[in-house]
C-alpha atoms as a PDB file:
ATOM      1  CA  UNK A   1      33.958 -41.985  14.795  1.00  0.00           C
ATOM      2  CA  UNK A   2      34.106 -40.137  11.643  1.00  0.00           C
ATOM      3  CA  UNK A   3      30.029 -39.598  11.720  1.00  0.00           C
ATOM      4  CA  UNK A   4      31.003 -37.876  15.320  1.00  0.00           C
ATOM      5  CA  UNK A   5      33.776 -35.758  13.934  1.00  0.00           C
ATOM      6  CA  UNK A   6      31.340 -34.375  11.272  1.00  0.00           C
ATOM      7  CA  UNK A   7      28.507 -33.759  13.578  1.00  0.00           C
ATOM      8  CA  UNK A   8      30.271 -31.789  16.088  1.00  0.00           C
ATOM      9  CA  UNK A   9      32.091 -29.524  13.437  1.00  0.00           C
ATOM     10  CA  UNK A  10      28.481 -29.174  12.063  1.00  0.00           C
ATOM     11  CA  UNK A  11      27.157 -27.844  15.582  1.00  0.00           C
ATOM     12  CA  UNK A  12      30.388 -25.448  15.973  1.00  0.00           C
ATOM     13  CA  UNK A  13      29.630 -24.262  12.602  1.00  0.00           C
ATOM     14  CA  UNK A  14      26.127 -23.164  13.294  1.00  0.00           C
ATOM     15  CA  UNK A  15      26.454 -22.020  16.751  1.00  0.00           C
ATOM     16  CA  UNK A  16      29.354 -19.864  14.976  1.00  0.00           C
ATOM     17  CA  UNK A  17      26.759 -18.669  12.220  1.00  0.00           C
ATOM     18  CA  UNK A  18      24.003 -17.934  15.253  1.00  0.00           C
ATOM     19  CA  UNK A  19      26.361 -16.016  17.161  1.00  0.00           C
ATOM     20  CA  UNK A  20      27.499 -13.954  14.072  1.00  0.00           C
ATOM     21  CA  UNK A  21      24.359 -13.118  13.668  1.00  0.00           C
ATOM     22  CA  UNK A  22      22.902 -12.670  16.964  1.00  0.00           C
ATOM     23  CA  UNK A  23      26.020 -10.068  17.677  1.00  0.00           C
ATOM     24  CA  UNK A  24      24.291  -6.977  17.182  1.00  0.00           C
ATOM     25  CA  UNK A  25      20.975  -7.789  18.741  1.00  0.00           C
ATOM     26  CA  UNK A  26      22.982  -8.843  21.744  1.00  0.00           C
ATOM     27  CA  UNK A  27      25.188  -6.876  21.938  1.00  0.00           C
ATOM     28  CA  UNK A  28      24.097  -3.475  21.411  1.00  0.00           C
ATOM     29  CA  UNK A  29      21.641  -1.612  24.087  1.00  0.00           C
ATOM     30  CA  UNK A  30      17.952  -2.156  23.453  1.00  0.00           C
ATOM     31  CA  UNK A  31      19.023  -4.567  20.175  1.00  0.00           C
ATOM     32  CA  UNK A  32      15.958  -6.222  18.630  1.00  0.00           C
ATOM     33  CA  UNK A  33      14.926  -7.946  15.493  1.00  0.00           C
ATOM     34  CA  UNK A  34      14.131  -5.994  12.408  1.00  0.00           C
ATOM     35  CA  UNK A  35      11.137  -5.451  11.053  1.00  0.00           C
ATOM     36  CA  UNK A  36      10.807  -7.170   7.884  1.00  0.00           C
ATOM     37  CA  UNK A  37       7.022  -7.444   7.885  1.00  0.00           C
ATOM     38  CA  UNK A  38       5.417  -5.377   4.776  1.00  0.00           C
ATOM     39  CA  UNK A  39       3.334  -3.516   7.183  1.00  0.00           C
ATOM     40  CA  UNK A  40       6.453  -2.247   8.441  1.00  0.00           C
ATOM     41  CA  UNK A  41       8.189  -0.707   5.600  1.00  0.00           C
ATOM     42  CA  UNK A  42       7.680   3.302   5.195  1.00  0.00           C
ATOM     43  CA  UNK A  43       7.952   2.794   0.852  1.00  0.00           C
ATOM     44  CA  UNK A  44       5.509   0.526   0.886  1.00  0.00           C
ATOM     45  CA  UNK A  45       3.127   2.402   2.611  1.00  0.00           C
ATOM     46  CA  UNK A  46       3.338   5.687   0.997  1.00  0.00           C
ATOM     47  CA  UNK A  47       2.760   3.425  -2.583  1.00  0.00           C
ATOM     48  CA  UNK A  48      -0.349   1.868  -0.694  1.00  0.00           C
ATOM     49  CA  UNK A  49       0.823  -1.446  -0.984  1.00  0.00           C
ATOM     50  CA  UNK A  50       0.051  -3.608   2.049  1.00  0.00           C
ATOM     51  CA  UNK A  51       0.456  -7.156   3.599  1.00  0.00           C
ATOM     52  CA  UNK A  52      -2.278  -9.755   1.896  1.00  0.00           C
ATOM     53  CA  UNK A  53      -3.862  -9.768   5.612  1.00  0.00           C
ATOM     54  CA  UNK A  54      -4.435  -6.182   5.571  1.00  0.00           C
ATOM     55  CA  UNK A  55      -5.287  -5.743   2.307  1.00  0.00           C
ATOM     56  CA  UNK A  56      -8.213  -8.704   2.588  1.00  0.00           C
ATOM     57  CA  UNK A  57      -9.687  -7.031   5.880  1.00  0.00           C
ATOM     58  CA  UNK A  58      -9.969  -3.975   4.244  1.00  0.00           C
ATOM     59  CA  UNK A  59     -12.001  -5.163   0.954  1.00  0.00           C
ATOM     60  CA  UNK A  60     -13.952  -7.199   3.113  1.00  0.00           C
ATOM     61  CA  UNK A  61     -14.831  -4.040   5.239  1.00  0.00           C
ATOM     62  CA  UNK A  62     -15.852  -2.207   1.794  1.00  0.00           C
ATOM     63  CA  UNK A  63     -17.690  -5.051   0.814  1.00  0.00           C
ATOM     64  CA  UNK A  64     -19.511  -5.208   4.174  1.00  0.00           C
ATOM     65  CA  UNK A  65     -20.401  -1.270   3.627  1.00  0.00           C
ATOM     66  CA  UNK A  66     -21.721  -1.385   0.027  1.00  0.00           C
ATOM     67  CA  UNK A  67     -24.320  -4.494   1.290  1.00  0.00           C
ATOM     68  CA  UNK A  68     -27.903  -3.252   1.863  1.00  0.00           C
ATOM     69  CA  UNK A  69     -29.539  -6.058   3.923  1.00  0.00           C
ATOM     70  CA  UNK A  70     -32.208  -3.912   4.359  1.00  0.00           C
ATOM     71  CA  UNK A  71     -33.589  -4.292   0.703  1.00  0.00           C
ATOM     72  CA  UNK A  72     -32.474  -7.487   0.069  1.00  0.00           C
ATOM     73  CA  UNK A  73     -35.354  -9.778  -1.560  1.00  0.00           C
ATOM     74  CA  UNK A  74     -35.226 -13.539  -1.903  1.00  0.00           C
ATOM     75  CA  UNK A  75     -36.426 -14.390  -5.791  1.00  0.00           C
ATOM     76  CA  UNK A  76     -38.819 -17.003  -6.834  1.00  0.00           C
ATOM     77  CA  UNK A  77     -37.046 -19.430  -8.149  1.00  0.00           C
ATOM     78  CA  UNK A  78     -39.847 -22.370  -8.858  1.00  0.00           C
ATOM     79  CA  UNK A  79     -42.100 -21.921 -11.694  1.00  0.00           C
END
């Protein structure tokens, strides 16, 4: 019974917490979750500092542009 009792005060408590939390989102017009992606914060980007998924596409596109494929030569390896 006890096990019950402490279960049930557990769900209140966190339906509680969720609706605290949730107030502002639901209640006010057009509410929606912040944006606390890195790609989304002004600072950052005027410091140039991005998200490790932007950041990788971009030095892979550099990489991609300083490769000459045309003038690449395979080396003789066996002597």
């Amino acid at each position: 019974m006890e096990v019950i009792k402490v279960v049930l005060l557990t769900v209140a408590l966190v339906s509680i917490a969720m609706l605290g939390l949730a107030t502002q989102i639901l209640l006010k017009k057009g509410g929606k979750f912040p944006n606390t992606h890195v790609g989304g914060n002004k600072y950052l980007k005027r410091q140039g500092i991005h998200c490790a998924q932007t950041q990788d596409k971009v030095e892979r596109a550099k990489v991609k542009r300083q490769v000459d494929f045309k003038n690449v030569r395979i080396a003789n390896t066996s002597k």
